[in-house]
N, C-alpha and C. Protein backbone atom coordinates (compact mmCIF):
# COMPACT_ATOMS: atom_id res chain seq x y z
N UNK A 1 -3.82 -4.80 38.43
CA UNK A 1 -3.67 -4.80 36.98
C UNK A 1 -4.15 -3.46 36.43
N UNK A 2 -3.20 -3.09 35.56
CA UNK A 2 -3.83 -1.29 34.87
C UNK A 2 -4.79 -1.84 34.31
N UNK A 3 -5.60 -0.89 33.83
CA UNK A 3 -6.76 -0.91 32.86
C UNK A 3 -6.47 -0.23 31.70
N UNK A 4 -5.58 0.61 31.77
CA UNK A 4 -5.16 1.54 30.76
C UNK A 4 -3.28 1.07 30.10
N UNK A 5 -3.13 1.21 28.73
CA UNK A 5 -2.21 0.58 28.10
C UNK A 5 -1.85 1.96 27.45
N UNK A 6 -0.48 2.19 27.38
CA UNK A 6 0.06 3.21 26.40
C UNK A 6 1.36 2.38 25.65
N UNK A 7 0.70 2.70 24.05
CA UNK A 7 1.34 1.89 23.35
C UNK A 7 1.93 2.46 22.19
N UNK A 8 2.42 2.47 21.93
CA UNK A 8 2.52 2.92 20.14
C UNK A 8 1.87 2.45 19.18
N UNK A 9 1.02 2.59 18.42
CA UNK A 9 0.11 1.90 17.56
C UNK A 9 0.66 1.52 16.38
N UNK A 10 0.74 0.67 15.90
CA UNK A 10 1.57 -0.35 14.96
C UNK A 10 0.60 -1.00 13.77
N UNK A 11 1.07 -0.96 12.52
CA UNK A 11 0.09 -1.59 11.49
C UNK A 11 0.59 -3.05 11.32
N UNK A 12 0.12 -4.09 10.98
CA UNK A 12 0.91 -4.94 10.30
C UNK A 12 -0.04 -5.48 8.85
N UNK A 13 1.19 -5.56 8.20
CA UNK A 13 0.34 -6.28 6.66
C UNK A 13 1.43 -7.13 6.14
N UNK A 14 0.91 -7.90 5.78
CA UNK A 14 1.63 -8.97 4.79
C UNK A 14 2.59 -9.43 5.92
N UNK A 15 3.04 -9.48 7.37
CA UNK A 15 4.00 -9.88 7.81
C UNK A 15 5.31 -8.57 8.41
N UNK A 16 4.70 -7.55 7.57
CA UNK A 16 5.65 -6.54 7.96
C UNK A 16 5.01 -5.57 8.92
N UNK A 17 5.63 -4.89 10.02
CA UNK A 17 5.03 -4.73 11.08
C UNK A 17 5.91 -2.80 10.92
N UNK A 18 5.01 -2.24 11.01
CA UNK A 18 5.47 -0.60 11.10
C UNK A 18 4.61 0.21 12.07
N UNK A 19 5.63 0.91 12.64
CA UNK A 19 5.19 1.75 13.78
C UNK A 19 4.39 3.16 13.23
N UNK A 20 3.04 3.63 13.91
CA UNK A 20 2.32 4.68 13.22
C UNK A 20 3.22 6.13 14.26
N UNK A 21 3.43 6.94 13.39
CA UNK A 21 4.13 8.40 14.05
C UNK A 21 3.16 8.98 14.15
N UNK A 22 2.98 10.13 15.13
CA UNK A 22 2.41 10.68 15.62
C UNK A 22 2.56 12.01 15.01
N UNK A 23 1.62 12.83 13.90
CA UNK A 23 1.62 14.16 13.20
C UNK A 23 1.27 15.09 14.15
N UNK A 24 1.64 16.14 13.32
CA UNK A 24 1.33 17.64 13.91
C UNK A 24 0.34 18.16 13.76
N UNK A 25 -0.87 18.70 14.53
CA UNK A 25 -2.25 19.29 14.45
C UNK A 25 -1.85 20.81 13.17
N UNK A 26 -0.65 21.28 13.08
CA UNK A 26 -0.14 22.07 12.25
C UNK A 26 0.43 21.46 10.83
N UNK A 27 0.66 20.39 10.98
CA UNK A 27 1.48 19.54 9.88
C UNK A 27 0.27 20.06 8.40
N UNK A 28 0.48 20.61 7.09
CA UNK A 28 -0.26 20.72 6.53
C UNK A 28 -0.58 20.12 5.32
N UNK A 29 0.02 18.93 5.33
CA UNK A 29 -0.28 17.71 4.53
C UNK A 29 -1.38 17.03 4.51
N UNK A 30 -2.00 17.16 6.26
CA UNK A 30 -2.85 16.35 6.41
C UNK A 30 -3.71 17.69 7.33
N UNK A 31 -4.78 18.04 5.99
CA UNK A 31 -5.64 19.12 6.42
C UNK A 31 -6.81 18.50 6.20
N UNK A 32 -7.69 19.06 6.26
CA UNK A 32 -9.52 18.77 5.96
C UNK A 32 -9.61 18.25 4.89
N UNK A 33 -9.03 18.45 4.07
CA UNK A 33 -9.44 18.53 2.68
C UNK A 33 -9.07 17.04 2.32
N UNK A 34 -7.90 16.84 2.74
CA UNK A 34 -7.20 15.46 2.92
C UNK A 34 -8.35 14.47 3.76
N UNK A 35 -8.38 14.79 4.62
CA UNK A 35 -9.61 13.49 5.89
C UNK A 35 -10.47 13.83 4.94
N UNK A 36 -11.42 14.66 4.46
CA UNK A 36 -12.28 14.42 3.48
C UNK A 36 -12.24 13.67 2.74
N UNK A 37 -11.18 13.89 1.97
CA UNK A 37 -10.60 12.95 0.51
C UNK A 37 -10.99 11.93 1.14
N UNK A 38 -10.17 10.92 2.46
CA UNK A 38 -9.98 9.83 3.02
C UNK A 38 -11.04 8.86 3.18
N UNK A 39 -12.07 9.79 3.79
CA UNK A 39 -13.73 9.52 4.23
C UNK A 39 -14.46 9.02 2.97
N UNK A 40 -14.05 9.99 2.08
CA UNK A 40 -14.87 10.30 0.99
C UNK A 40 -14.68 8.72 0.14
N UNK A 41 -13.18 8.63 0.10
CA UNK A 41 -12.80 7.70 -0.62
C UNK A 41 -12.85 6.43 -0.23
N UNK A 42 -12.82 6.07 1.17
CA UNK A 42 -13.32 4.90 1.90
C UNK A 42 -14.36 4.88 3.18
N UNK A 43 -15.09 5.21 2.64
CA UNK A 43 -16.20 5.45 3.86
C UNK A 43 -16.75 4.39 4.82
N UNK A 44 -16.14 3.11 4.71
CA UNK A 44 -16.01 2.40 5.64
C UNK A 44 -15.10 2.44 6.63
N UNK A 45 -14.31 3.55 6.45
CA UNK A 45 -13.75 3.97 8.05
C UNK A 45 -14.38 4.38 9.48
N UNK A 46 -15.67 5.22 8.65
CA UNK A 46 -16.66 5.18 9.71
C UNK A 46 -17.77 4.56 10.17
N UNK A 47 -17.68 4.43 11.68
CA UNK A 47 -18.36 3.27 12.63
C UNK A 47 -19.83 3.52 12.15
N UNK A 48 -20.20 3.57 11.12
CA UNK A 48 -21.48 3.71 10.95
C UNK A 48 -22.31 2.47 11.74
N UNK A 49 -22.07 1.37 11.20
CA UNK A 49 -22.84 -0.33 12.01
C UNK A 49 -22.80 0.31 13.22
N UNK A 50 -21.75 0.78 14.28
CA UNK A 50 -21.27 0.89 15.50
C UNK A 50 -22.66 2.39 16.24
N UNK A 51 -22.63 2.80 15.73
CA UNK A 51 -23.65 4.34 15.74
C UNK A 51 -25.45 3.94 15.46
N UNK A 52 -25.57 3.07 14.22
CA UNK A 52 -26.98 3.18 13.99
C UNK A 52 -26.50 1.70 12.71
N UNK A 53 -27.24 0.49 12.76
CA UNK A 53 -26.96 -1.34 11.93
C UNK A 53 -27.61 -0.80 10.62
N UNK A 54 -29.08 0.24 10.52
CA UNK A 54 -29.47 1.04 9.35
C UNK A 54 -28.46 1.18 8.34
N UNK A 55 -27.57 2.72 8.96
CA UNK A 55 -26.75 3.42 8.52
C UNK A 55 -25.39 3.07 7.61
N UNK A 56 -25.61 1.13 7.83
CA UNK A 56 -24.24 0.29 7.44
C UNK A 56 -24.58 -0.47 5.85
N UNK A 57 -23.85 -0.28 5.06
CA UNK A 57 -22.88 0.29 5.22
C UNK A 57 -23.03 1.56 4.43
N UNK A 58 -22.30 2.63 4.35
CA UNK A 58 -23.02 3.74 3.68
C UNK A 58 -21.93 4.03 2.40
N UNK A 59 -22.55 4.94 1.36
CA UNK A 59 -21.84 4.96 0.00
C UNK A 59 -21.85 6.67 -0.02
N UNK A 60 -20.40 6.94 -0.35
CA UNK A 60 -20.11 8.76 -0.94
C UNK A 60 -21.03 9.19 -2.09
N UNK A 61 -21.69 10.04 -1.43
CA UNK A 61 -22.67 10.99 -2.24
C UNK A 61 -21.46 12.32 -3.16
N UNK A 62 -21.52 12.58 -1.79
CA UNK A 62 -20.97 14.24 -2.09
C UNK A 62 -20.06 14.93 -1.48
N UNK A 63 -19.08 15.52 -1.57
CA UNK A 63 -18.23 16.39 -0.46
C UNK A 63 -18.41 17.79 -0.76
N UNK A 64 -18.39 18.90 0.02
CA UNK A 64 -18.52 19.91 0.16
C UNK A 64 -20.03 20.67 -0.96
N UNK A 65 -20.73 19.77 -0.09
CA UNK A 65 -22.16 20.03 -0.92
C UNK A 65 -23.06 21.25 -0.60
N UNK A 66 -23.14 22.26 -1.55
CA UNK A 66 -23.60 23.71 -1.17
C UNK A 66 -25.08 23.82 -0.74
N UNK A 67 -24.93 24.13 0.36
CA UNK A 67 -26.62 24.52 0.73
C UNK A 67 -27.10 25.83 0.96
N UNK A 68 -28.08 26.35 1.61
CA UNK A 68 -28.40 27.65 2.03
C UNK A 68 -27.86 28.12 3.42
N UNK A 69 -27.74 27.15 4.07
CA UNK A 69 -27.29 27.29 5.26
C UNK A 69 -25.17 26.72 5.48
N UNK A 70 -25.24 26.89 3.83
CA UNK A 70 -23.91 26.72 3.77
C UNK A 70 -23.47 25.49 3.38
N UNK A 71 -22.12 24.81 3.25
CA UNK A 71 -21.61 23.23 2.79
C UNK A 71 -21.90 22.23 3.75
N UNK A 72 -22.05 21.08 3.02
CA UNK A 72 -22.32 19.90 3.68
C UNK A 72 -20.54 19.34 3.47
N UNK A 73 -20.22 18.95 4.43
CA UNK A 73 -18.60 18.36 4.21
C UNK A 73 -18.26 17.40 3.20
N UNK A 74 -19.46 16.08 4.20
CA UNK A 74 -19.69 14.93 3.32
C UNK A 74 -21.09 14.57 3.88
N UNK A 75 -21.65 13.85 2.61
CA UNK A 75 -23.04 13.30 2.34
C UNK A 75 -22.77 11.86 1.81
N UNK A 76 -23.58 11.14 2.51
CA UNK A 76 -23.35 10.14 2.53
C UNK A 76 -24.97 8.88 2.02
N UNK A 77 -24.87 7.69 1.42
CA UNK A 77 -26.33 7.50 1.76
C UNK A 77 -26.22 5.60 2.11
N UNK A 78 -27.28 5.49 2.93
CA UNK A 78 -27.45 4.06 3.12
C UNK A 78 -28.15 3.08 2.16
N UNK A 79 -27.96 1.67 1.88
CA UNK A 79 -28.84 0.85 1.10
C UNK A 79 -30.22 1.23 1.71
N UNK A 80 -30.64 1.43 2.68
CA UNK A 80 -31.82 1.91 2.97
C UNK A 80 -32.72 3.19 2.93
N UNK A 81 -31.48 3.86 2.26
CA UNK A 81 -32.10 5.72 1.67
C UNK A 81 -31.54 6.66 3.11
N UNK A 82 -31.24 6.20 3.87
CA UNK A 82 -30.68 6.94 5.01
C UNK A 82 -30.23 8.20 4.56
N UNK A 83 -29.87 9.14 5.03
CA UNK A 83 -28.79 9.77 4.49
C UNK A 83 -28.10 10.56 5.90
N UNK A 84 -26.38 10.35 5.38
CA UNK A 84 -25.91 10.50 6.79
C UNK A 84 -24.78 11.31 6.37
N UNK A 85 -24.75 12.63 7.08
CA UNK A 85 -23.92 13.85 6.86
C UNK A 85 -22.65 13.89 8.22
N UNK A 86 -21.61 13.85 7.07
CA UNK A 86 -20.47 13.65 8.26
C UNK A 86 -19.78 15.33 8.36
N UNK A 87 -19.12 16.02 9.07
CA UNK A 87 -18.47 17.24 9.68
C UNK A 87 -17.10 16.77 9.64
N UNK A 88 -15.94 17.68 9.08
CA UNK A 88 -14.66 16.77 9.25
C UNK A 88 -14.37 18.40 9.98
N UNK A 89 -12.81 18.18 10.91
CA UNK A 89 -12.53 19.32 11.60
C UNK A 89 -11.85 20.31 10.57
């Protein structure tokens, strides 16, 4: 039996079932600024519970937050005061 599956990754909602395409690392629709937006705007995309149960669930502070040592991408903070700084590529 494989262990490994190659699939096409597929959404389904409401019953309707659509295949996810595969973009271009060049495609410039979907730049930093965009996955920022994304993060920024639903930050339960990231496995925070999965990384550190603290860190869950965490709320958008800030994006491209100026420091001395330069921008923070995204800033993030936990019900527990955490604060958790994400890097987008």
């Amino acid at each position: 039996m494989r262990k490994t599956q190659h699939v096409d990754p597929h959404i389904v909602d409401s019953g309707i079932v659509r295949s996810l395409k595969r973009i271009s690392f060049t495609d410039r629709e979907y730049n930093e600024s965009w996955f920022q937006k994304l993060l920024f705007d639903n930050p339960s995309l990231l496995p925070t519970i999965d990384i550190e149960p603290a860190f869950s669930p965490c709320y958008s502070v800030a994006r491209e937050l100026p420091t001395n040592a330069g921008s923070i991408d995204l800033l993030f903070v936990s019900p527990l005061g955490y604060l958790i700084i994400a890097e987008t590529p």
